[in-house]
N, C-alpha and C. Protein backbone atom coordinates (compact mmCIF):
# COMPACT_ATOMS: atom_id res chain seq x y z
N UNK A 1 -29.05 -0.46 -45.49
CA UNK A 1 -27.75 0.07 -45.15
C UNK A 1 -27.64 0.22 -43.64
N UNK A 2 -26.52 0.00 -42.97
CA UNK A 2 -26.24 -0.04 -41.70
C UNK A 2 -25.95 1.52 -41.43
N UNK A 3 -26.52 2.01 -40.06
CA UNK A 3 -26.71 3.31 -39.76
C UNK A 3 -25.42 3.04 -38.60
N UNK A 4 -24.06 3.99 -38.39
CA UNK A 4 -23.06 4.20 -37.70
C UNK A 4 -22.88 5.73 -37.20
N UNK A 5 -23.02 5.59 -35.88
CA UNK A 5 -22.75 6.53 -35.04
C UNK A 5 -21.32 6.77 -35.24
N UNK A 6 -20.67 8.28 -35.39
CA UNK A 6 -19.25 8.47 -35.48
C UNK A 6 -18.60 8.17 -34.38
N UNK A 7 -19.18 8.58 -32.87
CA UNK A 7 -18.87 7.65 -32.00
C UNK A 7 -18.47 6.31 -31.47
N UNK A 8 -19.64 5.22 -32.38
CA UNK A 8 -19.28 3.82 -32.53
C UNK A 8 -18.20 3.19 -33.17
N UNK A 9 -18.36 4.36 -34.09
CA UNK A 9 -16.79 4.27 -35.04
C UNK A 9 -15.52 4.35 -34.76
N UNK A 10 -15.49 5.36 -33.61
CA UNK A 10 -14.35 5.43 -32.73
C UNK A 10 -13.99 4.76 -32.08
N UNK A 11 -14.81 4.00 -31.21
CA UNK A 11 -14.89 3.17 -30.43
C UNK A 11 -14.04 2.10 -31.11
N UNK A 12 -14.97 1.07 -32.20
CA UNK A 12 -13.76 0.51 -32.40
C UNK A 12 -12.96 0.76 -33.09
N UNK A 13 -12.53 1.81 -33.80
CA UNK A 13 -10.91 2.17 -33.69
C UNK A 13 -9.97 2.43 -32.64
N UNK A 14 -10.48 2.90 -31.54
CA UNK A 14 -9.98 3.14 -30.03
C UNK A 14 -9.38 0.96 -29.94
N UNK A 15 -10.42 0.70 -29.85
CA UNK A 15 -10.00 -1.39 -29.46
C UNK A 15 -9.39 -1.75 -30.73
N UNK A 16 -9.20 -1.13 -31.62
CA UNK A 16 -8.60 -1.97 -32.79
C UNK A 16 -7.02 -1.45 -32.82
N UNK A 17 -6.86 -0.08 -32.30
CA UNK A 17 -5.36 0.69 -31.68
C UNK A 17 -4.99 -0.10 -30.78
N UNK A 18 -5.91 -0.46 -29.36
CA UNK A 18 -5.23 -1.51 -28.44
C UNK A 18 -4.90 -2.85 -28.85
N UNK A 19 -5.16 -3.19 -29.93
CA UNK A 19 -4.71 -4.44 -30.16
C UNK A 19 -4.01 -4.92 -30.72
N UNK A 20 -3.71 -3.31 -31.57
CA UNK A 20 -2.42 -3.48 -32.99
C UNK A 20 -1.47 -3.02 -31.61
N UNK A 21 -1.34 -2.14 -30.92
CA UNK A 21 -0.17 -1.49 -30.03
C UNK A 21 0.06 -2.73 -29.09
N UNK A 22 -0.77 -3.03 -28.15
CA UNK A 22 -0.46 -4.58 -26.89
C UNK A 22 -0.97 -5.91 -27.45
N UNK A 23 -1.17 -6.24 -28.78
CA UNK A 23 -1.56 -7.68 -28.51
C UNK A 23 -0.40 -8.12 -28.57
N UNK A 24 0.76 -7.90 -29.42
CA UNK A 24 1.95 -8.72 -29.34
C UNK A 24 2.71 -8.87 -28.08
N UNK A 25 2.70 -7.29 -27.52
CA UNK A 25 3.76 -7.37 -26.50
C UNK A 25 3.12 -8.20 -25.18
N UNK A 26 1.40 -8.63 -25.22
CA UNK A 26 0.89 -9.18 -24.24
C UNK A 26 1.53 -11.07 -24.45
N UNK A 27 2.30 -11.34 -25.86
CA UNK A 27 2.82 -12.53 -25.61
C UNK A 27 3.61 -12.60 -25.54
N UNK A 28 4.69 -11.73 -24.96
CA UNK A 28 6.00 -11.81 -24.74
C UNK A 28 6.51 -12.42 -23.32
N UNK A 29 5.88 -12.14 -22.62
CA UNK A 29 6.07 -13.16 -21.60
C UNK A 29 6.04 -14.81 -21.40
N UNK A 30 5.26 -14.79 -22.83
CA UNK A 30 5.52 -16.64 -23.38
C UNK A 30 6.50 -17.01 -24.05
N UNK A 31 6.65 -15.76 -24.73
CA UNK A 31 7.24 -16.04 -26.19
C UNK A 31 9.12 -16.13 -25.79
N UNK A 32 9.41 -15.15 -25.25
CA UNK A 32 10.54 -14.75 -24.71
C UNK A 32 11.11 -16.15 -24.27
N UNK A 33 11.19 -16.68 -23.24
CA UNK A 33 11.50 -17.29 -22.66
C UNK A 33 11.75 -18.62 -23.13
N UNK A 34 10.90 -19.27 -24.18
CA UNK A 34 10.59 -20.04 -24.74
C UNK A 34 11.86 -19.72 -25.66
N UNK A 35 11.87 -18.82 -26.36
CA UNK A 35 12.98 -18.50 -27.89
C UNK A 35 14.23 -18.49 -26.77
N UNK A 36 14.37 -18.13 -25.95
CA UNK A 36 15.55 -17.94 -24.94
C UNK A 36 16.36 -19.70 -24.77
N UNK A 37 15.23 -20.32 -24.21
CA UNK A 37 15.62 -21.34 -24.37
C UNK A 37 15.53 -22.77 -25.54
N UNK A 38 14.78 -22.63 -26.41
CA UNK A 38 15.24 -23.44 -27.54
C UNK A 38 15.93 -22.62 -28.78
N UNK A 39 16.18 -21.38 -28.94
CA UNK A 39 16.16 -20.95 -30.17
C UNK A 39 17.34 -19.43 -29.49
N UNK A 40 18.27 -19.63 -28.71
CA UNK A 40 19.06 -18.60 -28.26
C UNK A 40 19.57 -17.81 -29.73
N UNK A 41 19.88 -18.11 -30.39
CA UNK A 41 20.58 -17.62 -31.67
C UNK A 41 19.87 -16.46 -32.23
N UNK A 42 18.50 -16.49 -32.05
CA UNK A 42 17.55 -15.76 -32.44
C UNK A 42 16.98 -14.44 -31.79
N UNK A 43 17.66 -14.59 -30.51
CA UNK A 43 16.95 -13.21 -29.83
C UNK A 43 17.90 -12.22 -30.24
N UNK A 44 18.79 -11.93 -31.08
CA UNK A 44 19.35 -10.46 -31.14
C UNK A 44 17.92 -10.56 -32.34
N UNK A 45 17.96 -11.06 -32.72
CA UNK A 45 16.75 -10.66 -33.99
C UNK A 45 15.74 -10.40 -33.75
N UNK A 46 14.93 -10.99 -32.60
CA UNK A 46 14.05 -10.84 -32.19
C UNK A 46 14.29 -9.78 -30.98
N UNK A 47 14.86 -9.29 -30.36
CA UNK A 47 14.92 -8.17 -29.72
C UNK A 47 15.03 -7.02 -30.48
N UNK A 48 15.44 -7.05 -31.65
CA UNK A 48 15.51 -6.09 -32.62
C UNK A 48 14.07 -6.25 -33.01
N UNK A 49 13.60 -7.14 -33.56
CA UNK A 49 11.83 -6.56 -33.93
C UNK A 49 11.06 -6.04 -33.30
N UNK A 50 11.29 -6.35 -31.78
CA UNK A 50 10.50 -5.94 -30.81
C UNK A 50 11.10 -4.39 -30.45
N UNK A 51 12.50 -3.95 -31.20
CA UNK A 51 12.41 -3.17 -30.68
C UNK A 51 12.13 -1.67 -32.16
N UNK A 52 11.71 -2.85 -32.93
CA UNK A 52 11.03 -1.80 -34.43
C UNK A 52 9.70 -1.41 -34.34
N UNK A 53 8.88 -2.56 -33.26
CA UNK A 53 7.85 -2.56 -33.59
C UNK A 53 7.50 -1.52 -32.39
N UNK A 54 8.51 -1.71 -31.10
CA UNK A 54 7.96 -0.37 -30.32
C UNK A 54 7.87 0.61 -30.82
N UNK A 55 8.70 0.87 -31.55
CA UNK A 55 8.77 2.61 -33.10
C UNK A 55 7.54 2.62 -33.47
N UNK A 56 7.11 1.57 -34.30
CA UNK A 56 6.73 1.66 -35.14
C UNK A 56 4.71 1.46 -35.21
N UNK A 57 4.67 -0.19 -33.84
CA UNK A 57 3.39 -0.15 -33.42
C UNK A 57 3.17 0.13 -32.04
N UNK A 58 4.25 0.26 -30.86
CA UNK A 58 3.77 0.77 -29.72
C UNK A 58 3.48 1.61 -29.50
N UNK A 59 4.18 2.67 -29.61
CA UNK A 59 4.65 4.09 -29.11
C UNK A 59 3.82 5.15 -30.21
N UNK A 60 3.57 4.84 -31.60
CA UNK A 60 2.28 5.40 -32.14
C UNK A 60 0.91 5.02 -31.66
N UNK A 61 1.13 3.39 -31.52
CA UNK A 61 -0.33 3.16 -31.24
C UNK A 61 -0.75 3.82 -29.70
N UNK A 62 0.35 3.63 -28.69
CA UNK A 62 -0.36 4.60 -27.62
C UNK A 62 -0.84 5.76 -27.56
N UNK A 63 -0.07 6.98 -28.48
CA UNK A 63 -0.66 7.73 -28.85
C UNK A 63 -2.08 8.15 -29.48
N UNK A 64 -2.44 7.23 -30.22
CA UNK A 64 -3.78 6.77 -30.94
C UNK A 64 -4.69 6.49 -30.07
N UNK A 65 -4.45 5.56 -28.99
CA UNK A 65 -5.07 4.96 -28.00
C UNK A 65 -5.17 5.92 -27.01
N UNK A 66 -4.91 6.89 -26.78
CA UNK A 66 -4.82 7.97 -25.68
C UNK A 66 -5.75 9.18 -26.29
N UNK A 67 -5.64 9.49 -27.87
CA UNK A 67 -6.57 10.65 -28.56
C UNK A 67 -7.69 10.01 -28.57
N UNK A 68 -7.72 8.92 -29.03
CA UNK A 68 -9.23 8.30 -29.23
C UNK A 68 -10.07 8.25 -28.00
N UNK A 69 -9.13 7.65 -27.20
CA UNK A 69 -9.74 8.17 -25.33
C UNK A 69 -10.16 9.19 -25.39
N UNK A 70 -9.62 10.08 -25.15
CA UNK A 70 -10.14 11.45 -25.02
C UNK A 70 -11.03 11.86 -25.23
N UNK A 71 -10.98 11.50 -27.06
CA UNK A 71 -12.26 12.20 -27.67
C UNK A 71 -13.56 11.43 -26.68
N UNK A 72 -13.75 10.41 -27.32
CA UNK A 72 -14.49 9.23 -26.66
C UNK A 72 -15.32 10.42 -24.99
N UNK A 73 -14.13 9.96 -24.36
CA UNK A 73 -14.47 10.79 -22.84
C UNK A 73 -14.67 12.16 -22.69
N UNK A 74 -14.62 13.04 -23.97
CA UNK A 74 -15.44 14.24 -24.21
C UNK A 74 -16.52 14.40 -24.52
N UNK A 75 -16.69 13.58 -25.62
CA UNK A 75 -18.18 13.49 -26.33
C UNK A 75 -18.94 13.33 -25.71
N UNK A 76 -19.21 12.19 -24.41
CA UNK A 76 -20.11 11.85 -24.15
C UNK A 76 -19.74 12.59 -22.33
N UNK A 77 -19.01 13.09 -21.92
CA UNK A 77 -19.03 13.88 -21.17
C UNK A 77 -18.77 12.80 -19.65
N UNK A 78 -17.54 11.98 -19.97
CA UNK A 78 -17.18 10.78 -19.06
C UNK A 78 -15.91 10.71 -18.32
N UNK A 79 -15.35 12.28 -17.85
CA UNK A 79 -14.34 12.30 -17.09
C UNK A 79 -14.80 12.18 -15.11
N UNK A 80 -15.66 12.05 -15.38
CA UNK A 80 -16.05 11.50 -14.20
C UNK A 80 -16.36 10.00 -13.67
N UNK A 81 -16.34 9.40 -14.64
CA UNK A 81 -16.36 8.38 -14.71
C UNK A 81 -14.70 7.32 -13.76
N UNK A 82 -14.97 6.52 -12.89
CA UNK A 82 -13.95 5.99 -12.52
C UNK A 82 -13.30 5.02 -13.34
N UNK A 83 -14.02 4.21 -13.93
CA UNK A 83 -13.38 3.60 -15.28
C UNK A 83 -12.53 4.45 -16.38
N UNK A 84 -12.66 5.51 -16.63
CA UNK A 84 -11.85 6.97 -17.92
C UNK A 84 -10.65 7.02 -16.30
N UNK A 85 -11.22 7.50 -15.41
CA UNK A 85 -9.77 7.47 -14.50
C UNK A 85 -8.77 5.91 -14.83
N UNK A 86 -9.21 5.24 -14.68
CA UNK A 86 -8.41 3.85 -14.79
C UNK A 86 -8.26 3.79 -16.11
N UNK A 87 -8.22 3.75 -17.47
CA UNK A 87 -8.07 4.02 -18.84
C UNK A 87 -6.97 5.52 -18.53
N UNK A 88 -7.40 6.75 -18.55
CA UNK A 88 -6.33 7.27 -17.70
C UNK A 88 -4.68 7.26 -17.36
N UNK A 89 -5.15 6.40 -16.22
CA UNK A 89 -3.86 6.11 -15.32
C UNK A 89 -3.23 5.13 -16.01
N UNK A 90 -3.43 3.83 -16.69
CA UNK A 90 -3.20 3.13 -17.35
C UNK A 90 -2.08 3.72 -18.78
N UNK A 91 -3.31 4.37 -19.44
CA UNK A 91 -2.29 5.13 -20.64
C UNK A 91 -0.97 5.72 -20.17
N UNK A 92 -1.28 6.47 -19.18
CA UNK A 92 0.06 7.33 -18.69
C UNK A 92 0.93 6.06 -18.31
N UNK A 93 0.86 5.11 -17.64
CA UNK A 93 2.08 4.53 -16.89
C UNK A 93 2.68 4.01 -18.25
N UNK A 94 1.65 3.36 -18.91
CA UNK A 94 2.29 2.91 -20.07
C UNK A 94 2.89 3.70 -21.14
N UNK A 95 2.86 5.23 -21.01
CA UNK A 95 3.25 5.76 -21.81
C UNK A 95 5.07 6.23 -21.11
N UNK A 96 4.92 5.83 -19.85
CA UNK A 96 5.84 6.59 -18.83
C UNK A 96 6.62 5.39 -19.03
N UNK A 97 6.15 4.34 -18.91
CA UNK A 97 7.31 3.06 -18.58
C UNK A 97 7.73 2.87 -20.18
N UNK A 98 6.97 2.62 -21.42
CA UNK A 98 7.27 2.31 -22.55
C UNK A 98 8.86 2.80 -23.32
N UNK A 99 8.85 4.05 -22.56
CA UNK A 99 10.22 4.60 -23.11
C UNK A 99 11.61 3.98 -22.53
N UNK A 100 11.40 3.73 -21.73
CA UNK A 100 12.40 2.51 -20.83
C UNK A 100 12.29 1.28 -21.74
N UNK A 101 10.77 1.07 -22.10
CA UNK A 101 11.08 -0.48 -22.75
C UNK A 101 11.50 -0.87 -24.17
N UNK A 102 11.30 0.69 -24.61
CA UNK A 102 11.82 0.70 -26.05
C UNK A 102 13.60 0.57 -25.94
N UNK A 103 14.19 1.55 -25.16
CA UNK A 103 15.51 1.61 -24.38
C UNK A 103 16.13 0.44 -24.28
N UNK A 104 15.76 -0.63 -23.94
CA UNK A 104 15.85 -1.61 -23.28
C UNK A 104 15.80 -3.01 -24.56
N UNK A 105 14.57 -2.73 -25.30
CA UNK A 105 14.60 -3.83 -26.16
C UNK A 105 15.84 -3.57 -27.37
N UNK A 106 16.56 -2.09 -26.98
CA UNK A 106 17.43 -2.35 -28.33
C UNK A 106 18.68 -2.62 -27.62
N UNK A 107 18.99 -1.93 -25.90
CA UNK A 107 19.96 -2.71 -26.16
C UNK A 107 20.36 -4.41 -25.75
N UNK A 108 18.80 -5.08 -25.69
CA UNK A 108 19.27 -6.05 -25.40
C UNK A 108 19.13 -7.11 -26.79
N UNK A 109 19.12 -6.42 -28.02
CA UNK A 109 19.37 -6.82 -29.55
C UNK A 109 20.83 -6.49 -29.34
N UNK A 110 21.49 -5.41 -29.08
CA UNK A 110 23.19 -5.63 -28.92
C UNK A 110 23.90 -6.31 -28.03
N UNK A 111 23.67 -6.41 -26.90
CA UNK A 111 23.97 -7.71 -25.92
C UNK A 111 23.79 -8.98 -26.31
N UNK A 112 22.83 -9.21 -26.55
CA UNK A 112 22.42 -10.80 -27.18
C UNK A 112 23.19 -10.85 -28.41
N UNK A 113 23.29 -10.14 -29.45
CA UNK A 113 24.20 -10.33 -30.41
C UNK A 113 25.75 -10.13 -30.21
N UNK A 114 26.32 -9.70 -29.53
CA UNK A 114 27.19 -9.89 -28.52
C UNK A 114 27.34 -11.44 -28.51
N UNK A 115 26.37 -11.55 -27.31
CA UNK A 115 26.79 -13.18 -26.79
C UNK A 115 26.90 -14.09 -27.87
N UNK A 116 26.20 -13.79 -28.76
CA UNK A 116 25.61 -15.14 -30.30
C UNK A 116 27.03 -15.06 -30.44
N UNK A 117 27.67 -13.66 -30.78
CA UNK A 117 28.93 -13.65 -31.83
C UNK A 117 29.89 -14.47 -30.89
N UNK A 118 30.08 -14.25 -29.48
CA UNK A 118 31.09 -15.01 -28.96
C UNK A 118 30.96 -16.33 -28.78
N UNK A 119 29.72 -16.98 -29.06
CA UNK A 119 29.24 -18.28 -28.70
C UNK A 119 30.27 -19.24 -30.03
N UNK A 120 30.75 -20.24 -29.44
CA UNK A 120 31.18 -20.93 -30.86
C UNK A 120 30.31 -21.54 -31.91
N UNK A 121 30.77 -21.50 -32.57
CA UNK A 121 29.81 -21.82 -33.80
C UNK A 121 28.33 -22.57 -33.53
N UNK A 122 28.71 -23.67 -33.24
CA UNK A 122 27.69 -24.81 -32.75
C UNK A 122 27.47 -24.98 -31.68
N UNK A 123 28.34 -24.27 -30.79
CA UNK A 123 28.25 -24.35 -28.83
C UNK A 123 26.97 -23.41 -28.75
N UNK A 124 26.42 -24.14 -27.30
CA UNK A 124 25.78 -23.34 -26.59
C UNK A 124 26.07 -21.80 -26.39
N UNK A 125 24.76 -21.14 -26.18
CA UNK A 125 25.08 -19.81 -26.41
C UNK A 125 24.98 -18.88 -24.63
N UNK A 126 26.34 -18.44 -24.23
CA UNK A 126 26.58 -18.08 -22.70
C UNK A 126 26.13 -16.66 -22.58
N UNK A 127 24.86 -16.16 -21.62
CA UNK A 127 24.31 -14.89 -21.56
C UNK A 127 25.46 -14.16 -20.83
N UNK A 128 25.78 -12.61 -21.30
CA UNK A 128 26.51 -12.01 -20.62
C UNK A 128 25.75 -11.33 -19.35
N UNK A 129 26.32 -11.11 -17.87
CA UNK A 129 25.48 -11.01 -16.64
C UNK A 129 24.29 -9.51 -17.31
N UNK A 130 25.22 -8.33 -17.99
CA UNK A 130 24.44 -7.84 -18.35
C UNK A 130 23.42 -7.91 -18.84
N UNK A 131 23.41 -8.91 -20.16
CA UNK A 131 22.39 -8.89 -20.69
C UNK A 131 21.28 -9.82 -19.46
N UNK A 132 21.25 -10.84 -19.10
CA UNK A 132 20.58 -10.78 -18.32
C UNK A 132 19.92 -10.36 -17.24
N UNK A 133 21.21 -9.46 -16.61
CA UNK A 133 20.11 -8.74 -15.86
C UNK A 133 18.76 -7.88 -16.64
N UNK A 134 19.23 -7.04 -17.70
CA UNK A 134 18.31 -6.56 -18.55
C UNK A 134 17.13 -7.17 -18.77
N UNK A 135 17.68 -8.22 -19.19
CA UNK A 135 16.22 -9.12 -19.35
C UNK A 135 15.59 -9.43 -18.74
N UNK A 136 16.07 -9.55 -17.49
CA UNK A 136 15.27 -10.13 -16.55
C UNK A 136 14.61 -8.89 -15.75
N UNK A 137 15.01 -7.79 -15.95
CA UNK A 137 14.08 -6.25 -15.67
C UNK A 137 13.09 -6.11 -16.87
N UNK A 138 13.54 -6.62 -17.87
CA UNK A 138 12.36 -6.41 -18.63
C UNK A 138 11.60 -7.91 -18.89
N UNK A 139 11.87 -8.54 -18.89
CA UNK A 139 10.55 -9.37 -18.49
C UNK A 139 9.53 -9.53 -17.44
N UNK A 140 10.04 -8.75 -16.22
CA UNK A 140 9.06 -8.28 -15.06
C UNK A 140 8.18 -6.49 -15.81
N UNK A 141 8.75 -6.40 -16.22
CA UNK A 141 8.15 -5.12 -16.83
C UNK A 141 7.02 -5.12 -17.92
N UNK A 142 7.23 -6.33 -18.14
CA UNK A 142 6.52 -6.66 -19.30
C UNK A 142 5.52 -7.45 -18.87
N UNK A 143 5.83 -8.19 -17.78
CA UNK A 143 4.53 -8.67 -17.49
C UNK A 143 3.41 -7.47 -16.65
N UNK A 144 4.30 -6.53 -16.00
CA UNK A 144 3.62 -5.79 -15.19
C UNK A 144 2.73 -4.68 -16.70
N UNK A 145 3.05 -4.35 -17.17
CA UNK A 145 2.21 -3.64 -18.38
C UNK A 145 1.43 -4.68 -19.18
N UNK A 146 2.05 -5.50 -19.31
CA UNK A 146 0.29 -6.71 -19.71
C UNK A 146 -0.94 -6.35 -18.41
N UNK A 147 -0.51 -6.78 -17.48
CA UNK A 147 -1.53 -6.52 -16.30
C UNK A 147 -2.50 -5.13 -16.11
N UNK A 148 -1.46 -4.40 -16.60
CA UNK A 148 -2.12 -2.92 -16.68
C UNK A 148 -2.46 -2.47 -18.09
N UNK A 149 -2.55 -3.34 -18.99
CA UNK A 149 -3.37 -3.23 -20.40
C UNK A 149 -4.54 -3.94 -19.83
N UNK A 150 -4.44 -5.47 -19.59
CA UNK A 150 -5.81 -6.13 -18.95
C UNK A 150 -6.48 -4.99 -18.01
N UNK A 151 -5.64 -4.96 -17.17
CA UNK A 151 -7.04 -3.85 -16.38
C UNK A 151 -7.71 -3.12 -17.12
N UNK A 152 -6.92 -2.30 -17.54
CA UNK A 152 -7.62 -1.27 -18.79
C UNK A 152 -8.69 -1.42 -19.54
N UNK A 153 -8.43 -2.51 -19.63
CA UNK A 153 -9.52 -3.44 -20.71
C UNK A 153 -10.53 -3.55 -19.82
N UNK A 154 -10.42 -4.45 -18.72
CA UNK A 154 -11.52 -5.00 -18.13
C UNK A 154 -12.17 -3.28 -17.87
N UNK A 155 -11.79 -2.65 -17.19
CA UNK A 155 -12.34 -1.50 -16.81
C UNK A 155 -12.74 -0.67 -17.78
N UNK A 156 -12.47 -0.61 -18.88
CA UNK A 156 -13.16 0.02 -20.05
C UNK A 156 -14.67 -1.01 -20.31
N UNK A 157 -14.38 -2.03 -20.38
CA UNK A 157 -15.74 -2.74 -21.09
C UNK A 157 -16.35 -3.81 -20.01
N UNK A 158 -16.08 -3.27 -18.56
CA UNK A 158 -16.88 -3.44 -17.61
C UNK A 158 -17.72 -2.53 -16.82
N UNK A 159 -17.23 -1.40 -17.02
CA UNK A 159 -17.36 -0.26 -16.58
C UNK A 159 -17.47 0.19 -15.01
N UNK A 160 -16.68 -0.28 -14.43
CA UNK A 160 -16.88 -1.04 -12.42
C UNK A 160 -17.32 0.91 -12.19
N UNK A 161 -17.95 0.58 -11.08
CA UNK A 161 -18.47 2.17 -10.54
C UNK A 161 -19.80 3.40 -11.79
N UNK A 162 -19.96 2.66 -13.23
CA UNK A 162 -21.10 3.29 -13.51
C UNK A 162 -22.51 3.18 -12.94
């Protein structure tokens, strides 16, 4: 029988929270753009999932991902650690910016459905300036919180400064 530290256990539940909460939104910067341009019809729908799943897997899973930290960086007595600072700072921005991006992904499910409805049937589909500007704040936003999940990462399971 395999012997498990409750610690180890945490651990990966701590990486298995980061991956249910950012693995999707880390392909949105592909994904987006791509559905934008062959498949316009589709982003009120897909701005709407993205903006169920912030409910439903972001914004819990950060939470998850922030207790499990904790514990983690109690147990073993690692707030000194400059890596738990960067895990840290990380959680917070993302917990600080996420509410904007939840904001944001719904109303750009009503803008985009907007544009679909005015688009003619079979015509090309014309972005309203709003909705693009939106989008185009949140696709810089989105890449900038991928970047600061990667760090996170790297700095959790590199451990720079132990």
């Amino acid at each position: 029988m395999l012997a498990l530290s409750s610690y180890s256990v945490v651990v990966a539940l701590h990486v298995i929270a980061v991956l249910a909460a950012y693995g999707l939104p880390l392909a949105y910067p592909l994904m987006l753009p791509y559905l934008r341009r062959t498949h316009p019809r589709a982003m009120p729908g897909v701005h709407d999932v993205q903006h169920r799943l912030n409910l439903l897997l972001t914004g819990p899973g950060t939470i998850i991902v922030l207790g499990l930290g904790l514990y983690l960086a109690a147990k073993e007595d690692l707030f000194s650690e400059p890596w738990v600072h960067v895990g840290l700072a990380a959680i917070l921005l993302i917990g600080a910016i996420g509410g904007w991006v939840v904001g944001a992904s719904k109303r750009m499910a009503e803008l985009s459905g907007a544009d679909v409805a005015a688009a003619p049937g079979d015509g090309p589909v014309t972005w309203s300036a709003e909705y693009e500007a939106l989008y185009s704040r949140y696709a810089k936003i989105e890449i900038l919180l991928g970047l600061i999940v990667l760090i996170a990462v790297f700095a959790m399971v590199a451990k720079p400064g132990a």
